[in-house]
C-alpha atoms as a PDB file:
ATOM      1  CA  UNK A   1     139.748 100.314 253.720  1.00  0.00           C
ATOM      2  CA  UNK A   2     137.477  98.217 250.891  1.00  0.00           C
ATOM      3  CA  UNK A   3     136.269  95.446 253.791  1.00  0.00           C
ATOM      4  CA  UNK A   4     133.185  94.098 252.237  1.00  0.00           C
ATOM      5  CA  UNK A   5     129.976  94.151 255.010  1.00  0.00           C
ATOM      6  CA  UNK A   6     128.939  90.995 253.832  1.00  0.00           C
ATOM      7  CA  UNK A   7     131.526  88.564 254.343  1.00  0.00           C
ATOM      8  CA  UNK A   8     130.311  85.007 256.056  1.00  0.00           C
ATOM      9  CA  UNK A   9     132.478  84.371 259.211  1.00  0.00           C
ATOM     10  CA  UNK A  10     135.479  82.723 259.739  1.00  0.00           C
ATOM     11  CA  UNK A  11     137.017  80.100 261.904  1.00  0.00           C
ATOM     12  CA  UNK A  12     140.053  82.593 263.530  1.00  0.00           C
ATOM     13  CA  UNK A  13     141.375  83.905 267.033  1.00  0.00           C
ATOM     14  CA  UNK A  14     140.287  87.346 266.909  1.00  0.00           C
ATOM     15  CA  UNK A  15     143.675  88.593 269.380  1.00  0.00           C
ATOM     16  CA  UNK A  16     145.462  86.812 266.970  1.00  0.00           C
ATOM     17  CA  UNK A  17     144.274  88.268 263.834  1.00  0.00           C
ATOM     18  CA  UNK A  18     144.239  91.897 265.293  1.00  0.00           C
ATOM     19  CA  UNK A  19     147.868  91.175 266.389  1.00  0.00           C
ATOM     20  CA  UNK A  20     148.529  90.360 262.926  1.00  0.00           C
ATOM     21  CA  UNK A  21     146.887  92.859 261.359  1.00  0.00           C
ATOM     22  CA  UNK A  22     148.648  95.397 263.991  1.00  0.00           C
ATOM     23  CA  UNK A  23     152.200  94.132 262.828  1.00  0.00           C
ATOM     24  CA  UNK A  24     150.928  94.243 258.915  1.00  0.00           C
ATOM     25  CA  UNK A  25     149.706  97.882 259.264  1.00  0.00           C
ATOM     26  CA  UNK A  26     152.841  98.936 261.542  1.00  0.00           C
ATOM     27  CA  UNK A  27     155.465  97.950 258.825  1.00  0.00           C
ATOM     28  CA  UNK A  28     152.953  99.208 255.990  1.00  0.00           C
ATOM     29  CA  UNK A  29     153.211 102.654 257.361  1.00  0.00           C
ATOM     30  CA  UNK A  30     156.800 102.615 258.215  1.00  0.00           C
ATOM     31  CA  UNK A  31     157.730 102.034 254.992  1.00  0.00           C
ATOM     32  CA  UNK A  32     154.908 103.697 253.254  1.00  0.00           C
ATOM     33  CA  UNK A  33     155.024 106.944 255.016  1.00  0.00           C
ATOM     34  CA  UNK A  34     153.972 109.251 252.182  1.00  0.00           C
ATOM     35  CA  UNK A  35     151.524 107.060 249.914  1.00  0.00           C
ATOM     36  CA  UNK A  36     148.404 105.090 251.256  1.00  0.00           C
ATOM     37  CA  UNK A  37     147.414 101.995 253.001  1.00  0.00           C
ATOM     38  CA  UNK A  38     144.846  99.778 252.207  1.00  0.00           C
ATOM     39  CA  UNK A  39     143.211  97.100 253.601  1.00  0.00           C
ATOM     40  CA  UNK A  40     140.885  94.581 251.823  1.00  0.00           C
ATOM     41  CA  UNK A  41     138.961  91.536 251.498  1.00  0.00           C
ATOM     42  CA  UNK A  42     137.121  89.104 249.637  1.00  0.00           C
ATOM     43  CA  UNK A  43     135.845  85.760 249.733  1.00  0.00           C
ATOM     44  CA  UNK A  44     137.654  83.271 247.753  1.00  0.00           C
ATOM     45  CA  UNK A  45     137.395  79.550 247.224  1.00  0.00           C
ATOM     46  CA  UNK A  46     138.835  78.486 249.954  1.00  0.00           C
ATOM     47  CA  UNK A  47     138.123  81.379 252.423  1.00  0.00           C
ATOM     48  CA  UNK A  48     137.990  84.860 253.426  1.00  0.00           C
ATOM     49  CA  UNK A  49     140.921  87.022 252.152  1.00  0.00           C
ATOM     50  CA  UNK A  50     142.700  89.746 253.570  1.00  0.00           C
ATOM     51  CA  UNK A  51     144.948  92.146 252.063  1.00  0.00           C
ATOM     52  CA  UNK A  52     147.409  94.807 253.226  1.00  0.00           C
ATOM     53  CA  UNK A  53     148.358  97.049 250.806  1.00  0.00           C
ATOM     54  CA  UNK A  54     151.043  99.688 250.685  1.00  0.00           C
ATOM     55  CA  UNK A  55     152.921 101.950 248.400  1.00  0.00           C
ATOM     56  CA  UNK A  56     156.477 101.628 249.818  1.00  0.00           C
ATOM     57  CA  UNK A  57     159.663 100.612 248.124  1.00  0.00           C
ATOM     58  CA  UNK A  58     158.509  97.020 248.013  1.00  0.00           C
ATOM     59  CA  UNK A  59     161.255  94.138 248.743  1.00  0.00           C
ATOM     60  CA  UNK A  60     163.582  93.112 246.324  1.00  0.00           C
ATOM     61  CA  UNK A  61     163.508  89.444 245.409  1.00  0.00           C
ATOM     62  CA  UNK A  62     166.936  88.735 246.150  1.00  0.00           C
ATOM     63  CA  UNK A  63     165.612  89.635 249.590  1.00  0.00           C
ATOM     64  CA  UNK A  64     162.014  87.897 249.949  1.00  0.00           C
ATOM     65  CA  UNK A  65     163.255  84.445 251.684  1.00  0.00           C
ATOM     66  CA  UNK A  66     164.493  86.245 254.580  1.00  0.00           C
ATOM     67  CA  UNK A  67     160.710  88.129 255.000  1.00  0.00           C
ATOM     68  CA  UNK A  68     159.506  85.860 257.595  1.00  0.00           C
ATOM     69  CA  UNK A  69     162.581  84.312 259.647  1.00  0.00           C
ATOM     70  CA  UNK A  70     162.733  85.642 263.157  1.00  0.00           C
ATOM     71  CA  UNK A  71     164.761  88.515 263.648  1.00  0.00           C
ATOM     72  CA  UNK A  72     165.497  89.802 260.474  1.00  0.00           C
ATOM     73  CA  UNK A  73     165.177  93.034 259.115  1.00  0.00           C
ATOM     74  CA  UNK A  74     165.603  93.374 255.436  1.00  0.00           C
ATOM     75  CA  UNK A  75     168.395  96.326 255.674  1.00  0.00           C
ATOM     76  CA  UNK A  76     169.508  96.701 258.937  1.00  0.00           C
ATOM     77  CA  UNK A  77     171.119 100.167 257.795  1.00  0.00           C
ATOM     78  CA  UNK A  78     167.671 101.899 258.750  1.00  0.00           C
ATOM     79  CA  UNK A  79     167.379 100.528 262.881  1.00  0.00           C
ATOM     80  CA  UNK A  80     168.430 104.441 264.261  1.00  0.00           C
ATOM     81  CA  UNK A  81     165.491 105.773 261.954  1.00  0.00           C
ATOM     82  CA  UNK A  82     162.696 102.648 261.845  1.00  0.00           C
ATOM     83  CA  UNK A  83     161.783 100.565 265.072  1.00  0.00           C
ATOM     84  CA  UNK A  84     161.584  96.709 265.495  1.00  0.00           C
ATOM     85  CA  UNK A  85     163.376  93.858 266.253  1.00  0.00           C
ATOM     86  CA  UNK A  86     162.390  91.374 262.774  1.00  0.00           C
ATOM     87  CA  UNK A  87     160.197  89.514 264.697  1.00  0.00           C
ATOM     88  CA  UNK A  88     156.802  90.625 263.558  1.00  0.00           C
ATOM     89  CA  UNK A  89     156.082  89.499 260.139  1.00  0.00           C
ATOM     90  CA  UNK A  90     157.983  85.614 262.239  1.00  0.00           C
ATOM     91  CA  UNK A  91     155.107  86.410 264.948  1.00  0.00           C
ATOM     92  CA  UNK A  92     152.460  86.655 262.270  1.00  0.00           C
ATOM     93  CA  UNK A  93     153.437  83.884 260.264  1.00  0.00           C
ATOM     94  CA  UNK A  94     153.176  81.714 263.586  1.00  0.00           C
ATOM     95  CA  UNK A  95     149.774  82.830 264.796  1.00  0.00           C
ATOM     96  CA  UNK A  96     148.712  82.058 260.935  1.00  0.00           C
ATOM     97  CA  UNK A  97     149.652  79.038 260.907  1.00  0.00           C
ATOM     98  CA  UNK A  98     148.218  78.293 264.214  1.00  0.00           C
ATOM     99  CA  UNK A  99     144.969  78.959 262.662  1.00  0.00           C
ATOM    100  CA  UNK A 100     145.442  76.733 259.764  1.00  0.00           C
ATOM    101  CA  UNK A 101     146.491  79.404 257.240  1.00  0.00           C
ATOM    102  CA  UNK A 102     149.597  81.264 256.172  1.00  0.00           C
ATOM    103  CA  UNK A 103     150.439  84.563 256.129  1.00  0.00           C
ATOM    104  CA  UNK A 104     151.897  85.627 252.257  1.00  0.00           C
ATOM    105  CA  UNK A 105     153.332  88.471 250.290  1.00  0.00           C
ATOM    106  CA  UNK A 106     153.208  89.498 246.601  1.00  0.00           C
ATOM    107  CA  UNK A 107     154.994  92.614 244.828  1.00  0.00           C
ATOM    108  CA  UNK A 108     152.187  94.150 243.126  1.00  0.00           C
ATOM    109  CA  UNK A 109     152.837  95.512 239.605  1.00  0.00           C
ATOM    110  CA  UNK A 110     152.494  98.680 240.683  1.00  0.00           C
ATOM    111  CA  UNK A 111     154.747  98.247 243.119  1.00  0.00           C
ATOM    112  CA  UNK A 112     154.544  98.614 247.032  1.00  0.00           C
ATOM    113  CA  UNK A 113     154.181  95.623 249.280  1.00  0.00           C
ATOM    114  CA  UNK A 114     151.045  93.387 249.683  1.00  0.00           C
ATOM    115  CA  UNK A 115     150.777  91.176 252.747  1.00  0.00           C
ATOM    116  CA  UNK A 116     147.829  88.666 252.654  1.00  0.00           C
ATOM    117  CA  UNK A 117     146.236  85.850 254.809  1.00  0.00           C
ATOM    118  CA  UNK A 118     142.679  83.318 254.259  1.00  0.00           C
ATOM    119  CA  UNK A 119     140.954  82.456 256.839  1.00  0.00           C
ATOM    120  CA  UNK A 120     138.114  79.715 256.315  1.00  0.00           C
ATOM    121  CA  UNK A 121     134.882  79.927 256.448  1.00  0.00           C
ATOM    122  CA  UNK A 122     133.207  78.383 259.602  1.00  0.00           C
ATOM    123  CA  UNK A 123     130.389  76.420 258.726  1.00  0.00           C
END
């Protein structure tokens, strides 16, 4: 975890993020079981940002537009080995927007999966 002590607070629903961050770190180790997960933040221009980081297979691009509609799961051939119903990264996405942000992903270089949210600095 690389969650800087300093951070200013934010404007958020604090079930809400925790929800999210439950879903973000469930999927991160169910599809990262043998490397790391990592959570981080920083302040950036327009917020507070928060990362989760893993070192699974990643998600093809061909695949990336279906990441966040409700009850999809990327490749349905793994349901009798890895739980879930495809609606937790929807879920997330809702509650993120709810508080004025978005939830995102990136393919690092390195590959792996990177989920990330801002929330906004309250003032």
């Amino acid at each position: 975890t690389e969650i800087s002590p300093d951070l200013p607070l934010v404007w958020a629903d604090e079930a809400a993020v925790q929800s999210v961050l439950h879903h973000l770190l469930d999927n991160a180790l169910k599809y990262a079981v043998e490397g790391p997960v990592i959570i981080r933040s920083g302040l950036e221009a327009d917020g507070v940002r928060i990362e989760v980081l893993d070192s699974g297979p990643g998600i093809p691009p061909e695949k990336r537009h279906l990441l966040f509609q409700r009850f999809q799961r990327l490749d349905a051939r793994d349901s009798q080995s890895v739980y879930g119903y495809g609606l937790g990264l929807y879920l997330s996405r809702r509650l993120m927007t709810a508080m004025k942000s978005d939830l995102c992903y990136e393919a690092p270089e390195a590959g792996g999966s990177c989920f990330y949210f801002t929330l906004k600095v309250a003032e």
